[in-house]
Protein backbone atom coordinates (compact mmCIF):
# COMPACT_ATOMS: atom_id res chain seq x y z
CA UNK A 1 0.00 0.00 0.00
CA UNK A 2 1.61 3.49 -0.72
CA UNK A 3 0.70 6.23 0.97
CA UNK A 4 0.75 9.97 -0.85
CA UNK A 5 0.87 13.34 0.65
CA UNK A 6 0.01 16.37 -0.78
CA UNK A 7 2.66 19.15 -0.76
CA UNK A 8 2.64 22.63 -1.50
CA UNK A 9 4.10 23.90 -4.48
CA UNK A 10 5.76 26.24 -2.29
CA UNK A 11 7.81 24.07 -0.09
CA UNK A 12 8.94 21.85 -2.73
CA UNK A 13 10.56 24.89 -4.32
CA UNK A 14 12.26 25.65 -0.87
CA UNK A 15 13.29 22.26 -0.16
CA UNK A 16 15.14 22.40 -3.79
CA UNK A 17 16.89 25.58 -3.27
CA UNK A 18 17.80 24.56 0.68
CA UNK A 19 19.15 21.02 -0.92
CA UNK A 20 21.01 23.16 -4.12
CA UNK A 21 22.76 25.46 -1.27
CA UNK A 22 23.71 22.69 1.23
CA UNK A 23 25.38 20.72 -2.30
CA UNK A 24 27.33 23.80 -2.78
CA UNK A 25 28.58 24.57 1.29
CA UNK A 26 29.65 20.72 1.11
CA UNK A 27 31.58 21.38 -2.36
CA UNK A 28 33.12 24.53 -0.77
CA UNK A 29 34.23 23.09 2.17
CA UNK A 30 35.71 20.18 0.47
CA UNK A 31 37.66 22.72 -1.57
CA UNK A 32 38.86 24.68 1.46
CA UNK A 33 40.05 21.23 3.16
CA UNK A 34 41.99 20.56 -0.15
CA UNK A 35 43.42 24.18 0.01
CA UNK A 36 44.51 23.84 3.89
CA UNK A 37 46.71 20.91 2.64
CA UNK A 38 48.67 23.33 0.20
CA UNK A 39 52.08 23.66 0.83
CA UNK A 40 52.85 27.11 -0.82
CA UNK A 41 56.22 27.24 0.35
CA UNK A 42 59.62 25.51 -0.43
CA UNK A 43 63.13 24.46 0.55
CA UNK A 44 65.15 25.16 -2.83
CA UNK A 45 66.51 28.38 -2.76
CA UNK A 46 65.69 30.30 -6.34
CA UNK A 47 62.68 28.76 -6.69
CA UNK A 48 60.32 31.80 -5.97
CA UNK A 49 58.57 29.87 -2.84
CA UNK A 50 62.16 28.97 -1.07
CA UNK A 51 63.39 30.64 2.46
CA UNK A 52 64.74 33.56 1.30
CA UNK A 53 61.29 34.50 -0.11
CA UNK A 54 58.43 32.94 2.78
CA UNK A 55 58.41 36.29 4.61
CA UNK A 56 57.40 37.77 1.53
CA UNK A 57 54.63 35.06 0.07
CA UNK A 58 51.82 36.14 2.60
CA UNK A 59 51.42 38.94 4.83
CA UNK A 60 51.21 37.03 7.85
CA UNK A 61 54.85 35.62 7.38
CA UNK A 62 56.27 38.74 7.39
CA UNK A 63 58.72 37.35 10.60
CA UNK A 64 60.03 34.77 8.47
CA UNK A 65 62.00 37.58 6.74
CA UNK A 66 62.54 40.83 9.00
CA UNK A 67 62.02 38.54 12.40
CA UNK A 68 65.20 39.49 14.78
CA UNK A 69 65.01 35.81 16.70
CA UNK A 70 64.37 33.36 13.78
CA UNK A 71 65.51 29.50 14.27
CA UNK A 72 67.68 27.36 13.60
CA UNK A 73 70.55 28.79 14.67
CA UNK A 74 73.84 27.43 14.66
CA UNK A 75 74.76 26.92 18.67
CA UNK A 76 78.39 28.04 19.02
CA UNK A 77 79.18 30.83 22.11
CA UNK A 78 77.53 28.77 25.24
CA UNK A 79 77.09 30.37 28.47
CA UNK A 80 76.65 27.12 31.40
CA UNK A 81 73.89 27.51 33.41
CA UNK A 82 73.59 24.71 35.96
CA UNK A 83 70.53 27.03 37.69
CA UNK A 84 68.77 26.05 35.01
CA UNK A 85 67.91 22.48 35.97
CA UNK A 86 67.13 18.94 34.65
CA UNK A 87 63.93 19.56 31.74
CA UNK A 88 60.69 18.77 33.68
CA UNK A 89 58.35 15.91 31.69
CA UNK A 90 55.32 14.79 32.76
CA UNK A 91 53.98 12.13 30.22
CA UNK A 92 51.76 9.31 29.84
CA UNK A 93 50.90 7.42 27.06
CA UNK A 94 48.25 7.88 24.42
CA UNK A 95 46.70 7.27 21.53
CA UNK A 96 48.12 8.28 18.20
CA UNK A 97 48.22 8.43 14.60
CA UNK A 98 51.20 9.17 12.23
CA UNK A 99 50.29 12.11 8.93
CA UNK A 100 52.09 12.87 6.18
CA UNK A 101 51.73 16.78 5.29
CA UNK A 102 53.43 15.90 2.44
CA UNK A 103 56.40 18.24 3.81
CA UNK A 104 57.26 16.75 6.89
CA UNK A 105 56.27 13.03 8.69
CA UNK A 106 54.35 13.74 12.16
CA UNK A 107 53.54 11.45 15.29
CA UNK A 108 49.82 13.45 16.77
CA UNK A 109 48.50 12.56 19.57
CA UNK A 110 44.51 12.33 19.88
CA UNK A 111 44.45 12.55 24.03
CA UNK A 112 46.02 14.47 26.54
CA UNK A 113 49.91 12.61 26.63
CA UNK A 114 51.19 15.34 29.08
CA UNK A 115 53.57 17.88 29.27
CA UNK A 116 56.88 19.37 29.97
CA UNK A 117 57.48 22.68 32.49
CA UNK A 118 59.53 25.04 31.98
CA UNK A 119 60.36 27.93 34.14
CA UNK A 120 57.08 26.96 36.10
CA UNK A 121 54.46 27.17 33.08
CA UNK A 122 53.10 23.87 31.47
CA UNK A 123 53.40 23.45 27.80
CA UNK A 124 51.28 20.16 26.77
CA UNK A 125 52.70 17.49 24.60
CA UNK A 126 51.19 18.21 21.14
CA UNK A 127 53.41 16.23 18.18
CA UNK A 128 56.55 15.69 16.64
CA UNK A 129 58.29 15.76 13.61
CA UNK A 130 61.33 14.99 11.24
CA UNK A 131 63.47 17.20 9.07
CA UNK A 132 66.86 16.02 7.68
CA UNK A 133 68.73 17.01 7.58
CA UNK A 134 68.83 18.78 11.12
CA UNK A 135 68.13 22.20 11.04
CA UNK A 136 70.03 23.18 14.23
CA UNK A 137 73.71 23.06 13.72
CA UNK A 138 76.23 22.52 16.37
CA UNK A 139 79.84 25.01 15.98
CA UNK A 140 79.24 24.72 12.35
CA UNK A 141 78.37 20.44 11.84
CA UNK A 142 74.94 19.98 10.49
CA UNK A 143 73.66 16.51 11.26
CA UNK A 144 71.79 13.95 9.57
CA UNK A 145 68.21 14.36 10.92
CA UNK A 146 66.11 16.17 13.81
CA UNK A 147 63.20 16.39 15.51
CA UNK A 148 61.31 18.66 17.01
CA UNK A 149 58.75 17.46 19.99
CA UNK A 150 56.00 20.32 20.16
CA UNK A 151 54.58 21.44 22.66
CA UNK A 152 51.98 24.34 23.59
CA UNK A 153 51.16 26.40 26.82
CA UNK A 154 47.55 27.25 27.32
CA UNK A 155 48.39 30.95 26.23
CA UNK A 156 49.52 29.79 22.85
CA UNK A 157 53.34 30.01 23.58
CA UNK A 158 55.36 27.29 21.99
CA UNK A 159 58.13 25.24 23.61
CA UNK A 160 59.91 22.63 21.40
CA UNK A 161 62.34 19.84 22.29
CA UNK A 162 65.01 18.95 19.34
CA UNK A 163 67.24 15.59 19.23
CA UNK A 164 70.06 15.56 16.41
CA UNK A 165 70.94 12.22 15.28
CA UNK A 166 73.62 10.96 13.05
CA UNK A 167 74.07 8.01 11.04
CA UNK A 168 74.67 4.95 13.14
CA UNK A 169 72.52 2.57 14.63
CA UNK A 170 68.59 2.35 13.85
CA UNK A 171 66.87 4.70 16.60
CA UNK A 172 64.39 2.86 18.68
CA UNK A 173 61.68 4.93 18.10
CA UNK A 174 61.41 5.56 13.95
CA UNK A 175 62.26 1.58 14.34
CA UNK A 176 58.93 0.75 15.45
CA UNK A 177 57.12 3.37 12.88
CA UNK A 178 59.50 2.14 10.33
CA UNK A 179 56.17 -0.04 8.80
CA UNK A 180 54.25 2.59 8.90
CA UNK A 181 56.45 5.90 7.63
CA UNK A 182 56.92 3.46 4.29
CA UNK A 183 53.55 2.69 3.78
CA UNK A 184 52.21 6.24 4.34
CA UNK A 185 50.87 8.13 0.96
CA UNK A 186 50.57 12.06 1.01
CA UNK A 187 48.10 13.44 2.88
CA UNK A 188 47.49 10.66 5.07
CA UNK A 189 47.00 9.74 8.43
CA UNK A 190 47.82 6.14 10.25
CA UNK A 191 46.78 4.52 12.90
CA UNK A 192 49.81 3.54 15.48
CA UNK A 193 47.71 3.05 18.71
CA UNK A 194 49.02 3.86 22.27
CA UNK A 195 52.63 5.24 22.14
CA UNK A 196 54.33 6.34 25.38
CA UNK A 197 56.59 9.70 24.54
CA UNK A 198 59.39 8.43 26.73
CA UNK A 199 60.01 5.99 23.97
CA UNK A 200 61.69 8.88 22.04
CA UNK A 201 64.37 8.23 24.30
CA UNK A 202 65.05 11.76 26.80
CA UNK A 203 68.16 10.02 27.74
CA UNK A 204 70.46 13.23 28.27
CA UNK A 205 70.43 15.91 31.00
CA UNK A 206 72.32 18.18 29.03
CA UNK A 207 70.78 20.58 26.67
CA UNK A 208 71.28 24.02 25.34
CA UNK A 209 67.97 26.82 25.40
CA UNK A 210 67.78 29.76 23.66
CA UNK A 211 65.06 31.41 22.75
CA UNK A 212 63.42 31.72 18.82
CA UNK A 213 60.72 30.89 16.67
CA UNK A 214 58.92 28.27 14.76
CA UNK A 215 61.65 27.00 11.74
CA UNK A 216 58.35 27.17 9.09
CA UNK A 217 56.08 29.75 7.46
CA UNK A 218 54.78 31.97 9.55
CA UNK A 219 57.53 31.73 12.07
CA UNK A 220 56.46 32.94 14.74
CA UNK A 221 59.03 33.99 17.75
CA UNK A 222 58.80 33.57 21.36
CA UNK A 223 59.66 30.05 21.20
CA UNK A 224 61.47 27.98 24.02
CA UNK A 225 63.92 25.83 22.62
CA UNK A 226 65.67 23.29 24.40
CA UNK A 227 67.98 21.44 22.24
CA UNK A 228 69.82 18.36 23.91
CA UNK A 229 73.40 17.98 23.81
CA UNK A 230 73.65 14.62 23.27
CA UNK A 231 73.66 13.25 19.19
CA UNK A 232 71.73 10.35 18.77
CA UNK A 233 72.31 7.78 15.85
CA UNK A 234 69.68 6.57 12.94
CA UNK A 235 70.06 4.21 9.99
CA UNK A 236 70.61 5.75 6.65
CA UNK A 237 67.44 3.08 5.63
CA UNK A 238 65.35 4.63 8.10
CA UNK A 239 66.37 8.61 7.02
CA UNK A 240 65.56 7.61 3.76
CA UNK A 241 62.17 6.19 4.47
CA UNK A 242 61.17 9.90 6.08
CA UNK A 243 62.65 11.59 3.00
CA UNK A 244 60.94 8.72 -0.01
CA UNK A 245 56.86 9.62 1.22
CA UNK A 246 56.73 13.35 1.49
CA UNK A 247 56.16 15.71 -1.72
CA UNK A 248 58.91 16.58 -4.24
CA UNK A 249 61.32 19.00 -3.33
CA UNK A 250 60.46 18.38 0.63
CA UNK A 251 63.14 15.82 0.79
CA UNK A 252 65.69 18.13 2.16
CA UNK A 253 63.53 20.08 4.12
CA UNK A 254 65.62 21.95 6.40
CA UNK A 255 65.69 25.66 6.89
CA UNK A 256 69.27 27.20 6.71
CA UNK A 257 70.33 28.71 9.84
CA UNK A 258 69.64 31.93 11.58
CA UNK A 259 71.63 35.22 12.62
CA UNK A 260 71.77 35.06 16.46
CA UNK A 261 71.60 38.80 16.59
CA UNK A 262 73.09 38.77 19.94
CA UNK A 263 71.11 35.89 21.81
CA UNK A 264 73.34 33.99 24.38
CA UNK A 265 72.53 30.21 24.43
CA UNK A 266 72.59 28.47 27.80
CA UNK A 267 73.70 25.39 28.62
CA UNK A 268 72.22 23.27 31.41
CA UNK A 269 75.41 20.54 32.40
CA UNK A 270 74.78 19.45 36.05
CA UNK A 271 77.36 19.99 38.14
């Protein structure tokens, strides 16, 4: 048995026009999803989108080129400043997923996985990420990779934790993503379950802070860095898994270093 109503004329028209203009918000957001994932920057100098040029490519990256604390730096003239004490980390493991920008491979964290204090202000755990090669360099030596373990205080401020490695032995942690980072297509996110941020291995007490500003467009300054002393090792295999899934001209994705412009880095070495 079927069953017909009668509708006005009316509403069918506005029931049309209400369907026609959701269509359309769904095909625009769609778009502006796609856009977010643009990466309208680069790393090859010359190319019209490389460092040299991000301050100039939108008006809200205007540190990247007149900024007076910009990072990387290279970390050279030390000052040692036992008062400054062992890094505080609170963490706890959570779940996560690894996603490939398609300029860098991250580690997010969907739940609260802790934080890190510094100078008495919390700065939660928020991701962390490769470039290689490193973008810090040490009295000149550039290293094979980095990474930079971000984390955010409830006022926005930043405060990120960077590792050097060099070639050597496979590090623990990209070992067990290894899988994954190989498998990963642009502009995709995996699944890696519970991961426990001590695994990146916080093995060091000794670390140099200075402080700078995010090392990509729009660079923003006031950033804490705490950069440890000690070089880790990674296998060339696993380097080059990082470098083989991102987009085309990301594979070197470091940003050259910084002028200092008079910043003293510290050096916490216990006594």
């Amino acid at each position: 048995m079927m069953i017909f109503f009668q509708t006005n004329p009316t509403t069918i028209f506005v029931f049309l026009i209400s369907l026609i203009l959701s269509s359309h918000h769904f095909s625009t957001a769609l778009n502006s999803e796609a856009d977010a994932h643009e990466t309208p920057f680069s790393y090859i100098e010359g190319s019209g989108t490389g460092p040299k040029e991000w301050g100039q490519l939108d008006p809200q990256w205007k540190a990247c080129g007149n900024g007076a604390r910009q990072s990387p730096i290279d970390i050279e003239q030390v000052q040692v400043s036992p008062n400054l004490g062992e890094l505080e980390r609170q963490y706890n493991p959570a779940p996560s997923v690894l996603v490939n920008s398609g300029h860098a491979i991250a580690v997010q964290w969907k739940q609260d996985v802790g934080k890190i204090i510094i100078n008495g202000a919390d700065y939660k755990l928020q991701q962390c990420h490769w470039h290689s090669p490193s973008e810090h360099t040490i009295n000149g030596s550039r290293y094979d990779l980095e990474i930079h373990v971000v984390h955010q205080s409830s006022s926005g401020k930043f405060a990120v934790v960077g590792i050097l490695y060099k070639y050597g032995c496979p590090d623990p942690f990209l070992a067990k993503l290894y899988d994954q980072v190989k498998s990963i297509g642009k502009g995709e996110e995996k699944d890696l379950g519970t991961i426990n941020p001590e695994d990146l291995n916080f093995n060091s007490k000794e670390y140099y802070r200075y402080d700078g500003s995010l090392t990509t467009p729009p660079c923003t300054e006031g950033v804490t860095w705490t950069i440890f002393k000690e070089v880790k090792t990674a296998s060339k295999e696993q380097v080059d898994a990082l470098k083989a899934v991102v987009d085309e001209g990301f594979q070197s994705n470091a940003r050259p270093t910084q002028q200092a412009n008079g910043r003293l880095d510290q050096l916490y070495s216990p006594i």
